[in-house]
C-alpha atoms as a PDB file:
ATOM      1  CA  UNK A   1      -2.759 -29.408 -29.115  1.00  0.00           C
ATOM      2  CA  UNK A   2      -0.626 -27.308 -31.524  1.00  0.00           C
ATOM      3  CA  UNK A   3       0.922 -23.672 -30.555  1.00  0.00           C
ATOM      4  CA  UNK A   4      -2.018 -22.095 -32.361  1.00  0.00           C
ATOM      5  CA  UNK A   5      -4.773 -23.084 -30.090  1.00  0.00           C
ATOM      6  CA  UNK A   6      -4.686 -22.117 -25.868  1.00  0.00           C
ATOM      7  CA  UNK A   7      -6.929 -23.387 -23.308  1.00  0.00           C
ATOM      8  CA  UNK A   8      -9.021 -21.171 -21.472  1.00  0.00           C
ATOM      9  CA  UNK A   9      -6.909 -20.989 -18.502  1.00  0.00           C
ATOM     10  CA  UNK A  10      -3.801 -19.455 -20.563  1.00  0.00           C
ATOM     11  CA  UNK A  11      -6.341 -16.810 -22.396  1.00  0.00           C
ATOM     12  CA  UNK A  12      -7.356 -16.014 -18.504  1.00  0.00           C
ATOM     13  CA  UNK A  13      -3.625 -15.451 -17.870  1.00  0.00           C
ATOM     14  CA  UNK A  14      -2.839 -13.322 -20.981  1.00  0.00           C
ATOM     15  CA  UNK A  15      -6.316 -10.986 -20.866  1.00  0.00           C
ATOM     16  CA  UNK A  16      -6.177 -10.677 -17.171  1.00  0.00           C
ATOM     17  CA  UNK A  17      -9.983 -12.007 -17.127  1.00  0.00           C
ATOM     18  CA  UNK A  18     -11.530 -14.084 -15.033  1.00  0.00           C
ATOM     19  CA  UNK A  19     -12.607 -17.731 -16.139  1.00  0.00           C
ATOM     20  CA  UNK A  20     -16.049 -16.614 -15.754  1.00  0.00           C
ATOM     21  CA  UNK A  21     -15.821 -13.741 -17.586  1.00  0.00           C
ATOM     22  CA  UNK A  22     -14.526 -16.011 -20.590  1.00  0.00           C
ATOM     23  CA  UNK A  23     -17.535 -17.716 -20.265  1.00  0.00           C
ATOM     24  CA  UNK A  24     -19.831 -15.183 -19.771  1.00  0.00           C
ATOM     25  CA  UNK A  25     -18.630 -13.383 -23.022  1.00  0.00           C
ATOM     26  CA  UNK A  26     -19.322 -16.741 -24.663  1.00  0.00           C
ATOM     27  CA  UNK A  27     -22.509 -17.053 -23.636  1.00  0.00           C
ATOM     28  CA  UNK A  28     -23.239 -13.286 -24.905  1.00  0.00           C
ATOM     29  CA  UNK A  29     -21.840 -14.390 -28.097  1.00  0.00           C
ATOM     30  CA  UNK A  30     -19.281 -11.738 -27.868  1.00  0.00           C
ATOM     31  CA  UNK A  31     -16.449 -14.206 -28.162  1.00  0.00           C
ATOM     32  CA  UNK A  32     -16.925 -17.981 -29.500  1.00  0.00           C
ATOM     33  CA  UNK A  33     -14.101 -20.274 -28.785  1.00  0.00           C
ATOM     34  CA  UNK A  34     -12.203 -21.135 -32.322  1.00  0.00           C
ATOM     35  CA  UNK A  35     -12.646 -24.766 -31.683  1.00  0.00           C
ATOM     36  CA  UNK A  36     -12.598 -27.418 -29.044  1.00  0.00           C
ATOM     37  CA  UNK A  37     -10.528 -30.563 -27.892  1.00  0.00           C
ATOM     38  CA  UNK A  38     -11.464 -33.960 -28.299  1.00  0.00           C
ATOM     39  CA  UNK A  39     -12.265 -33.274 -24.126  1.00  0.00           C
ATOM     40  CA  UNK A  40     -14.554 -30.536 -25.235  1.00  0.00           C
ATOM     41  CA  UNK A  41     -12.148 -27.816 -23.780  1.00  0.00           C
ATOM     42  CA  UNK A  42     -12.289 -24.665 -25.374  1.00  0.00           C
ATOM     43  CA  UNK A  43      -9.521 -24.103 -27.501  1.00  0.00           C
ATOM     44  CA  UNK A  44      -8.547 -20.231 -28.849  1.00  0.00           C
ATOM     45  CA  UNK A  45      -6.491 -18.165 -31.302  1.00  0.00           C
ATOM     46  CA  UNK A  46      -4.464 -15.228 -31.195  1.00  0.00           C
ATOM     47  CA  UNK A  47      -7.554 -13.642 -33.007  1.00  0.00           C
ATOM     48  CA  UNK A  48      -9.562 -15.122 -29.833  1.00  0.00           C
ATOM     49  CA  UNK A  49      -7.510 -13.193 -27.342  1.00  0.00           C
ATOM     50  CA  UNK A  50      -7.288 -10.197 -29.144  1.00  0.00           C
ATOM     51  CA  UNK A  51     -11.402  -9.832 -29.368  1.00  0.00           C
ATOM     52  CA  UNK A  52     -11.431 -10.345 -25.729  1.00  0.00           C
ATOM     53  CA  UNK A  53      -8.853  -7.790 -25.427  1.00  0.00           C
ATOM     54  CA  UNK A  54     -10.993  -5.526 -27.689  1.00  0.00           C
ATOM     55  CA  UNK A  55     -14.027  -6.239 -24.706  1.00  0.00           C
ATOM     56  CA  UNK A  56     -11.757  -5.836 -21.568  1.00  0.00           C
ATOM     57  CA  UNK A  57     -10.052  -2.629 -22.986  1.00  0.00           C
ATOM     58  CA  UNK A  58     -14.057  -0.956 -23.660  1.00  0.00           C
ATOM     59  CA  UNK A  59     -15.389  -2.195 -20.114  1.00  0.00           C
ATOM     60  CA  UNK A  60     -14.147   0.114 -17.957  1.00  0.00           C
ATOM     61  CA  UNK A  61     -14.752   2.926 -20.209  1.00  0.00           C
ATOM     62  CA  UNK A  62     -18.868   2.077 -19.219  1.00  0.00           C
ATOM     63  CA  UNK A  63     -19.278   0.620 -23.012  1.00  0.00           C
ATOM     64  CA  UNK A  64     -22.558  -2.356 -22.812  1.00  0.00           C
ATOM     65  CA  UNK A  65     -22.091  -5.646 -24.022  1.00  0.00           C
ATOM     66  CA  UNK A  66     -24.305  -4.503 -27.352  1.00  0.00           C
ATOM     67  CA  UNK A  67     -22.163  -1.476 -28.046  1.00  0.00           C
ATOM     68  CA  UNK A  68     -18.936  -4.073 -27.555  1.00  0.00           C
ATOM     69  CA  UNK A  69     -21.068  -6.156 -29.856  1.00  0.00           C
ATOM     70  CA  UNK A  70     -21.291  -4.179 -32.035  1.00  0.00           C
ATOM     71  CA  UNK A  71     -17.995  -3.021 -32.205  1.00  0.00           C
ATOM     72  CA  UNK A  72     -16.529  -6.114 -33.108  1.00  0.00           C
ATOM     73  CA  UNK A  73     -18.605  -6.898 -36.008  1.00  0.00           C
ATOM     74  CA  UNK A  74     -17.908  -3.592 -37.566  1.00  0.00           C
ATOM     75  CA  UNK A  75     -14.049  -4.650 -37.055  1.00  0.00           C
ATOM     76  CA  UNK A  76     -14.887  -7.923 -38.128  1.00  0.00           C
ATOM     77  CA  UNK A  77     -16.439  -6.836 -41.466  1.00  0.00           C
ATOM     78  CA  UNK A  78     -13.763  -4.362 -41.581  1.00  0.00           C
ATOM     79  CA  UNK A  79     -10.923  -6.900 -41.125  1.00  0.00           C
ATOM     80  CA  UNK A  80     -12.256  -9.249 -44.076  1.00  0.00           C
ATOM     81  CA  UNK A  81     -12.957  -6.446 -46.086  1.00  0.00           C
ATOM     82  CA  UNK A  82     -14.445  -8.187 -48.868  1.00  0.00           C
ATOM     83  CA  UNK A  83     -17.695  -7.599 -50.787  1.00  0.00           C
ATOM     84  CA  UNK A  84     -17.848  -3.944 -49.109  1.00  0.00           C
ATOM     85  CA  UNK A  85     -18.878  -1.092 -51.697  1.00  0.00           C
ATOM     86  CA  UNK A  86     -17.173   2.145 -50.580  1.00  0.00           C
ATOM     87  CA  UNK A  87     -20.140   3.372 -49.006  1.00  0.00           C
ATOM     88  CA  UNK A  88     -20.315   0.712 -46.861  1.00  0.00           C
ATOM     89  CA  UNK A  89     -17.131   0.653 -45.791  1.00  0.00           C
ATOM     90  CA  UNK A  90     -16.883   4.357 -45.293  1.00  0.00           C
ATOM     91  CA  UNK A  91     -19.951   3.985 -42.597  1.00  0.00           C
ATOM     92  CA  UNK A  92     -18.471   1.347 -40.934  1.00  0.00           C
ATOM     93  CA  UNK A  93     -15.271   3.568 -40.576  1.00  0.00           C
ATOM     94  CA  UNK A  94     -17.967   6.341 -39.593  1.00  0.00           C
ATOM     95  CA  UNK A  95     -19.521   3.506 -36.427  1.00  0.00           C
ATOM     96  CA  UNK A  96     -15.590   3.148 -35.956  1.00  0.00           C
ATOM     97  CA  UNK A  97     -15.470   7.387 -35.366  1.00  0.00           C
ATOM     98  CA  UNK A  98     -18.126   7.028 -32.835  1.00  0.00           C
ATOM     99  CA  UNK A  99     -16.726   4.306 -31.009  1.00  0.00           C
ATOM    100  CA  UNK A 100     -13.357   6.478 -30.906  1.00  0.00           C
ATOM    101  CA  UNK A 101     -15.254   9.781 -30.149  1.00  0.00           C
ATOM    102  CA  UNK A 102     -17.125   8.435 -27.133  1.00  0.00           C
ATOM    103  CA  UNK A 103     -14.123   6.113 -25.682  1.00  0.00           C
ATOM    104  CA  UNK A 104     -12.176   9.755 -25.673  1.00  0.00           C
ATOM    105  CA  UNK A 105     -14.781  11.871 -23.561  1.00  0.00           C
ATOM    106  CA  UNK A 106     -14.817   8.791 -21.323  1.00  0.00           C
ATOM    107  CA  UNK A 107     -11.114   8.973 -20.768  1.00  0.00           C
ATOM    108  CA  UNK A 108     -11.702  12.566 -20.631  1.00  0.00           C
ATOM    109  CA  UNK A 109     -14.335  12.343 -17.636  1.00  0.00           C
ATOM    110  CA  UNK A 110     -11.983   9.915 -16.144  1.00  0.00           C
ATOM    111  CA  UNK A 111      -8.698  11.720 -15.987  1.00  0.00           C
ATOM    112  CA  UNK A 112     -11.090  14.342 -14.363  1.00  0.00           C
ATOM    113  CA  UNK A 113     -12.366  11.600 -11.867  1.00  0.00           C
ATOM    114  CA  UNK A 114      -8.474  10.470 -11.297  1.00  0.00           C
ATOM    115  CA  UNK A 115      -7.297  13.635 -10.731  1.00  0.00           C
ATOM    116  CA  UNK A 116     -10.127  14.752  -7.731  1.00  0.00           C
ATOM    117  CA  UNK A 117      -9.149  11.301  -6.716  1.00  0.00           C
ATOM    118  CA  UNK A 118      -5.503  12.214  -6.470  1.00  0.00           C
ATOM    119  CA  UNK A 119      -6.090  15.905  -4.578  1.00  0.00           C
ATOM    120  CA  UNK A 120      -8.527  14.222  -1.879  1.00  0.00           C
ATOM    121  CA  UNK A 121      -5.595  11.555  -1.165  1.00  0.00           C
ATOM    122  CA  UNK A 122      -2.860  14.290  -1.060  1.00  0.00           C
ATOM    123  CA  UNK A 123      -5.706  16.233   1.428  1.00  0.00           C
ATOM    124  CA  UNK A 124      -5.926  13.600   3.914  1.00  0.00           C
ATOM    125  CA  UNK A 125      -2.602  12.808   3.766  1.00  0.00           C
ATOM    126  CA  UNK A 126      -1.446  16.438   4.465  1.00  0.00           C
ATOM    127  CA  UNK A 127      -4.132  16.295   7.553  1.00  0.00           C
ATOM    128  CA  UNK A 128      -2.191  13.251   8.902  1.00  0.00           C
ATOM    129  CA  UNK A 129       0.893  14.836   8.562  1.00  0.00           C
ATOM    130  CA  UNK A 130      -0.276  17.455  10.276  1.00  0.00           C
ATOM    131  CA  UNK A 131      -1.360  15.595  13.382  1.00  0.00           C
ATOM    132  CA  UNK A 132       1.686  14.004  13.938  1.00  0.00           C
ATOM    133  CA  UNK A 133       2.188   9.912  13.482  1.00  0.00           C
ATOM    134  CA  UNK A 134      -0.297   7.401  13.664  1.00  0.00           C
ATOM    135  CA  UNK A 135      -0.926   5.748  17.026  1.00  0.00           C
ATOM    136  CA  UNK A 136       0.509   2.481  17.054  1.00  0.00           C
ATOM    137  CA  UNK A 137       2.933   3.266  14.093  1.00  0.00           C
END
């Protein structure tokens, strides 16, 4: 194997996924291994990990696996950016917009979420301070 191709234990390692995730995205079709060994491993790119990336990054944001799939073919069309008129490519930019739009309110509601979070902690934490230590501690 060349340095251009990884296995899918050192894409695992890099995306912070799961084997089983890989695999699961591959069987959505949201990422297809670049190639394969003459063992049938799946082999993939830089291009591979950075799709996977794309997926892992819109997850927790509560994006579904059509909106991620659709995401990546509007980059992909994007990124080869031949045989698109200018309308075309100006509503793919537009799908891009959305994508942005509703991946900012997310991290909007979740700064929000974070920050209750946060005060709760510090509330309980001031209550144990308050009652002295711990038992046992």
């Amino acid at each position: 194997m060349d340095g251009r191709h990884m296995q899918i234990g050192e894409v695992a390692t890099r995306t912070g996924l799961s084997l089983r995730t890989i695999r699961h995205y591959e069987e959505t079709g949201l990422v297809v291994p670049s190639a394969r060994s003459q063992g049938g491993f799946r082999l993939y790119t830089e291009t591979d990990v950075q799709r996977l990336m794309v997926i892992r990054r819109m997850k927790p944001l509560g994006f579904t696996l059509e909106q991620m799939r659709d995401l990546l073919e509007v980059t992909d069309r994007l990124d080869a950016g031949t045989g698109l008129t200018g309308g075309e490519r100006e509503a793919l930019l537009e799908r891009v917009r959305t994508y942005e739009r509703a991946a900012t309110e997310q991290v909007d509601t979740l700064r929000v979420q974070l920050s209750r979070a946060e005060e709760f902690a510090d509330t309980l934490r001031a209550r144990l301070e308050e009652n002295g230590p711990l038992a046992g501690a």
